[in-house]
Protein backbone atom coordinates (compact mmCIF):
# COMPACT_ATOMS: atom_id res chain seq x y z
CA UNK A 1 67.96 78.21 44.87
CA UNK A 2 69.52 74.95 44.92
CA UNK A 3 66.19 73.74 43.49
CA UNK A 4 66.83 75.71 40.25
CA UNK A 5 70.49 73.90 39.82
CA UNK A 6 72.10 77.24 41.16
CA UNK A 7 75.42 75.95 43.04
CA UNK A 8 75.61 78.25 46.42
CA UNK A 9 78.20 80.06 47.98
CA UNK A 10 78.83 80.11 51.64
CA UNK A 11 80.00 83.88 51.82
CA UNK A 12 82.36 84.72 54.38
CA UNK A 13 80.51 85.78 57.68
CA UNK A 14 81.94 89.41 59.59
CA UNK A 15 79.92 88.44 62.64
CA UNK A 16 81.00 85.11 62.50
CA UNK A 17 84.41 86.64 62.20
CA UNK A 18 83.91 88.94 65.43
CA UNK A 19 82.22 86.16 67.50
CA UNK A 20 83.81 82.96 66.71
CA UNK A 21 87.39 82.48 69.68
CA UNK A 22 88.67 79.05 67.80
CA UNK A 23 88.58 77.19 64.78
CA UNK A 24 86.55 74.59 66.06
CA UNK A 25 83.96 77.09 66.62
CA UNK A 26 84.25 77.62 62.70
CA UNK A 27 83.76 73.84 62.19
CA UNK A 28 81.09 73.56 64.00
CA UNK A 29 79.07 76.01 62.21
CA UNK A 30 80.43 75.40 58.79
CA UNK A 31 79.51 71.33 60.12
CA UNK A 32 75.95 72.36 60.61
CA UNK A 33 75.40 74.30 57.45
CA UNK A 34 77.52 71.71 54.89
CA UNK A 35 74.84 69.18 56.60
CA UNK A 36 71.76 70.95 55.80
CA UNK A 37 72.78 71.72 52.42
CA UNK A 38 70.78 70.11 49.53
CA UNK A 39 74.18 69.30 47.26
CA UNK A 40 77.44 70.89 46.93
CA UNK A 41 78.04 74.48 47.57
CA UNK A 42 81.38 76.73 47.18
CA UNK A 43 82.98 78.26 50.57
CA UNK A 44 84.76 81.13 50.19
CA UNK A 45 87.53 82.40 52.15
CA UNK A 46 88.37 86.72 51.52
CA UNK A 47 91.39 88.09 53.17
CA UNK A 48 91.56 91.17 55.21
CA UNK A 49 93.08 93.06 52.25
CA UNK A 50 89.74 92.67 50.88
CA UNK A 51 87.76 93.22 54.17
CA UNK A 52 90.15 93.96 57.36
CA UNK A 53 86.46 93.18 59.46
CA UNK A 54 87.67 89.37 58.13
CA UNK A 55 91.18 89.12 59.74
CA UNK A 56 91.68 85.94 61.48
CA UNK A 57 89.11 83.96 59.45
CA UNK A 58 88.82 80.39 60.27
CA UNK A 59 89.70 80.82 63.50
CA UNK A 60 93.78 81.68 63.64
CA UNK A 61 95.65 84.51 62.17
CA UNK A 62 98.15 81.89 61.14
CA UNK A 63 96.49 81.39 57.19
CA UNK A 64 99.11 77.66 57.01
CA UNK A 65 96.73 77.44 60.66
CA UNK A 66 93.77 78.04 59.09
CA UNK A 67 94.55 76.42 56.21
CA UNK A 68 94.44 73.53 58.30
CA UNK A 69 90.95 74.05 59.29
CA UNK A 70 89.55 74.19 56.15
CA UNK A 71 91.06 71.26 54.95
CA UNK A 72 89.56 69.39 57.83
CA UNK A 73 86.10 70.79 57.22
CA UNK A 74 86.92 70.01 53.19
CA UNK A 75 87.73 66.58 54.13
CA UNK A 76 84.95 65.96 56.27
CA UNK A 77 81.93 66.84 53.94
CA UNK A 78 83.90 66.32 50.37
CA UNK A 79 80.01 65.37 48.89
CA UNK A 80 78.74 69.02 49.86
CA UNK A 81 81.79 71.32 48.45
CA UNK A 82 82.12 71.79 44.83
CA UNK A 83 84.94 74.13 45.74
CA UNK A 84 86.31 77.41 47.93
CA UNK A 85 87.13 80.59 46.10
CA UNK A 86 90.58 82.06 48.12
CA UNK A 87 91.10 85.71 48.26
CA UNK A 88 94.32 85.77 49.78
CA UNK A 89 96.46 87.44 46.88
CA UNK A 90 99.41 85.34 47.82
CA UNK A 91 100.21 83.15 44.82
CA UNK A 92 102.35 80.35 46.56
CA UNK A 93 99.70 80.01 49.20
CA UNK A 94 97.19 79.06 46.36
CA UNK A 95 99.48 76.62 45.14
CA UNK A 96 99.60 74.97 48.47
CA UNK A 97 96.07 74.34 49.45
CA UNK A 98 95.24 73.51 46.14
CA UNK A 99 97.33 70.85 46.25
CA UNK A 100 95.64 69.42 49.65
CA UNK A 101 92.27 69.40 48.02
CA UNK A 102 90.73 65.95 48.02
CA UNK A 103 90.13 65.21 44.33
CA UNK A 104 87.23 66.66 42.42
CA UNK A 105 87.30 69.91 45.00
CA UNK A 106 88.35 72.68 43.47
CA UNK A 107 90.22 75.56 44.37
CA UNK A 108 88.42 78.78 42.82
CA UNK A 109 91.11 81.60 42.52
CA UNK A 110 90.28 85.59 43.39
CA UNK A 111 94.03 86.19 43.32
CA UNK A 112 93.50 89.31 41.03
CA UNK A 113 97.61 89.86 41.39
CA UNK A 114 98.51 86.17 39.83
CA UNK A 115 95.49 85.30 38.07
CA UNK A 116 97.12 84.79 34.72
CA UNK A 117 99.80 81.44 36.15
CA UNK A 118 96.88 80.24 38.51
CA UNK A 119 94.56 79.53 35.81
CA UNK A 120 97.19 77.89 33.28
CA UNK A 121 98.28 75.86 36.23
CA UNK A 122 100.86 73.36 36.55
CA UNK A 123 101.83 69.85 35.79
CA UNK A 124 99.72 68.95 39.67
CA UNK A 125 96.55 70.93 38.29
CA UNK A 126 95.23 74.82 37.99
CA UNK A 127 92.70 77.10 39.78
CA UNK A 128 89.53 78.07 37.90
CA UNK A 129 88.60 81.76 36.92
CA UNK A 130 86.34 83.55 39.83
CA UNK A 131 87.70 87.07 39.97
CA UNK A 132 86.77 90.44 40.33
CA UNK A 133 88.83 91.22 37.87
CA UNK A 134 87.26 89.38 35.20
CA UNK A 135 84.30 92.37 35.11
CA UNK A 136 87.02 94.81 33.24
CA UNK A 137 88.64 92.03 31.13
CA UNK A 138 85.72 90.55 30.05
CA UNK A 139 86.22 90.29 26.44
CA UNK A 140 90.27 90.05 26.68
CA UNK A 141 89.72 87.29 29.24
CA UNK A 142 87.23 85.44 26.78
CA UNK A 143 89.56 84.98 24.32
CA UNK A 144 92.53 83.87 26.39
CA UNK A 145 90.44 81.28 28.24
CA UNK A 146 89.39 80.17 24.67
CA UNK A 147 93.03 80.41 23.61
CA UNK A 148 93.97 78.49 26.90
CA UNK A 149 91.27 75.66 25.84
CA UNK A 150 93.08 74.86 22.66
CA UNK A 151 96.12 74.29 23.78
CA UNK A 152 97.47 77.33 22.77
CA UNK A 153 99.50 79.08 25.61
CA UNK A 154 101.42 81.72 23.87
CA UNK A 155 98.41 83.18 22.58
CA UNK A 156 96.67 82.67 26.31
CA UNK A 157 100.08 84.93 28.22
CA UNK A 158 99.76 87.07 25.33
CA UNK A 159 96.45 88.71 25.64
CA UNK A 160 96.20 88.40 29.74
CA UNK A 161 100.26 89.74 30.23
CA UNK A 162 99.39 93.70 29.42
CA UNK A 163 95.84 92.91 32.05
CA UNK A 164 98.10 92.70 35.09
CA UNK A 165 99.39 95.89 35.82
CA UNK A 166 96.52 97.25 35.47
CA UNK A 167 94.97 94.72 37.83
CA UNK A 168 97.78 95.08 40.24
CA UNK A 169 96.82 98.69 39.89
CA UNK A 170 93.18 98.66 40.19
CA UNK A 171 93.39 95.92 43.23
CA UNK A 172 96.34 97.98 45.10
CA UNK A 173 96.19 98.87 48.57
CA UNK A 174 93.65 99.73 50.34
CA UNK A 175 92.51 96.67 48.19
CA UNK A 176 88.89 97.04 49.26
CA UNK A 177 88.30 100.36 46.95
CA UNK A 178 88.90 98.30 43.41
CA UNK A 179 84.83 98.54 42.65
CA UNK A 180 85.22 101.93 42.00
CA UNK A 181 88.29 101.36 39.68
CA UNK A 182 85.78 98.66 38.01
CA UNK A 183 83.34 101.03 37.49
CA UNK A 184 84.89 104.06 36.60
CA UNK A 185 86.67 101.76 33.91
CA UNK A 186 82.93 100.41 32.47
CA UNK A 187 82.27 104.34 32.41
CA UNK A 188 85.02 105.00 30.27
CA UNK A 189 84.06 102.01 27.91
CA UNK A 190 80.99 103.19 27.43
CA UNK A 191 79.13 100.12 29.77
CA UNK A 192 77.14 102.89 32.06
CA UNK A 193 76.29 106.42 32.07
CA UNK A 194 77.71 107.56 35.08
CA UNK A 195 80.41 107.16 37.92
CA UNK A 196 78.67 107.27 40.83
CA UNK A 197 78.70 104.20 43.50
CA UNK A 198 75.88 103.57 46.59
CA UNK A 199 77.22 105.39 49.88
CA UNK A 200 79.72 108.00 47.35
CA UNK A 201 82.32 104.90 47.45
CA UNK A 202 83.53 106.27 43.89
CA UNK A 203 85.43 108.87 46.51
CA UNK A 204 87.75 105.97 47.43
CA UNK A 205 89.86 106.62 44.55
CA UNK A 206 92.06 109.61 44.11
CA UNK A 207 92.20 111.69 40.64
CA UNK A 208 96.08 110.55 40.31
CA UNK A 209 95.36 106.84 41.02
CA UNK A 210 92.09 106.92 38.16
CA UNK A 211 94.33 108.48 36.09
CA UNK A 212 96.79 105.97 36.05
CA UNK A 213 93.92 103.48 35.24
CA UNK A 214 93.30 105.47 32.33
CA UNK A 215 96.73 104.54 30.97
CA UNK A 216 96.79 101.24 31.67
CA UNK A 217 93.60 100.25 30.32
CA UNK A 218 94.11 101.91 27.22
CA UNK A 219 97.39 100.01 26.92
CA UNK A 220 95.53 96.65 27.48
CA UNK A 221 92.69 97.79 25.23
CA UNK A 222 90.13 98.01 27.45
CA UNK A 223 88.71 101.18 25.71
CA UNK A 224 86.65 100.54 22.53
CA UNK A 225 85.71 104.26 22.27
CA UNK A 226 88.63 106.23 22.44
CA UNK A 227 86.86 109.43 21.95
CA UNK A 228 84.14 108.72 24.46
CA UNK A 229 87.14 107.95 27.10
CA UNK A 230 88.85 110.97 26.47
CA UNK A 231 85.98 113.02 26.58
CA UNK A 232 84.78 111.60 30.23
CA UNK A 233 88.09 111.28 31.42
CA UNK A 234 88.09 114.88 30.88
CA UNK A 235 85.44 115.80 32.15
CA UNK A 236 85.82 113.54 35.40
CA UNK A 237 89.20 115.39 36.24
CA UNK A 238 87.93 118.99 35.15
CA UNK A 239 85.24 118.12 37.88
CA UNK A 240 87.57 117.25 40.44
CA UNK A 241 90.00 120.33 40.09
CA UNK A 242 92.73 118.59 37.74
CA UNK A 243 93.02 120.63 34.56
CA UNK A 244 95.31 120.70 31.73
């Protein structure tokens, strides 16, 4: 992979997570791996919002602990990370750490909550876009970032301001169902023919919390075909026992 100028990212490991008792039992395997690795790769740190099998990741409960970790492993193979994507959802935690990076590493945000002030960043640097958000603002989010590249900020908060309730929405507790907010939104658009997810996870939703999507993507625009919308959206809630 590496071989094809891919850059690789070191997911975050459950059984690593269940068998690991101490951070230095994280650096040691993180150690091995950043040593065997061909050129730089991205870690990744997801919180338990996101997966509550991850809890405790890096090795302390504490995240300003485990923070502390990886900025030790950062520090100690700087050549072999390009970055670490944080999943956290905690906005002035972000800040932090991505202020202890050693220059050149770079702090990858999947705060779908903040995402808009993370990416402008401050006068002591930004985070760059890796979110699962960005798969239902595609087009919005294209134009902001472009907006963002000129130098033009008002038009940047403009188009990404009426995106954030609906990600707060779509990433809202349990936080580990937003795929099957993302798809049921590229249904609507008109992106895929159906709603259905591997393992029925498109059951993690309820009618009243899709339906609140609905609004909020129409009110960010995220529905080209308005007829097409209305007509599945329809259709969806006749099917599960919501009628008019």
């Amino acid at each position: 992979m590496q071989d094809a100028g891919a850059r690789p990212v070191l997911m975050c490991s459950r059984h690593l997570a269940a068998a690991a008792r101490s951070a230095e039992e994280y650096l040691d395997v993180y150690g091995r791996l950043l040593d065997e690795a061909g050129g730089p790769v991205v870690l990744h740190w997801l919180g338990p919002a996101f997966d509550p099998a991850l809890a405790g990741y890096w090795g302390d409960p504490d995240p300003a602990r485990a923070a502390d970790t990886v900025v030790a492993l950062i520090g100690a193979h700087t050549g072999k990370v390009d970055g670490i994507k944080l999943s956290l959802l905690d906005e002035d935690f972000e800040v932090a750490l991505r202020r202890r990076l050693p220059p050149g590493v770079r702090l990858y945000t999947g705060d779908d909550f903040n995402y808009p002030a993370l990416i402008r960043g401050d006068g002591e640097g930004h985070s760059d876009a890796l979110l699962g958000m960005l798969a239902a603002i595609a087009q919005p989010a294209a134009a902001a970032l472009r907006a963002l590249d000129a130098g033009d900020l008002a038009t940047y908060e403009e188009i990404l301001a009426p995106t954030l309730p609906l990600a707060r929405h779509l990433f809202g507790a349990p936080t580990f169902y937003y795929k099957a907010g993302i798809v049921f939104l590229a249904w609507l658009a008109g992106h895929q023919d159906h709603f259905t997810m591997v393992g029925g996870l498109q059951s993690g939703r309820s009618p009243v919390h899709l339906a609140r999507l609905i609004r909020l993507a129409d009110a960010a625009g995220l529905l080209p075909d308005a007829e097409l919308a209305a007509h599945r959206a329809r259709s969806f809630m006749t099917t599960v026992g919501v009628t008019q």
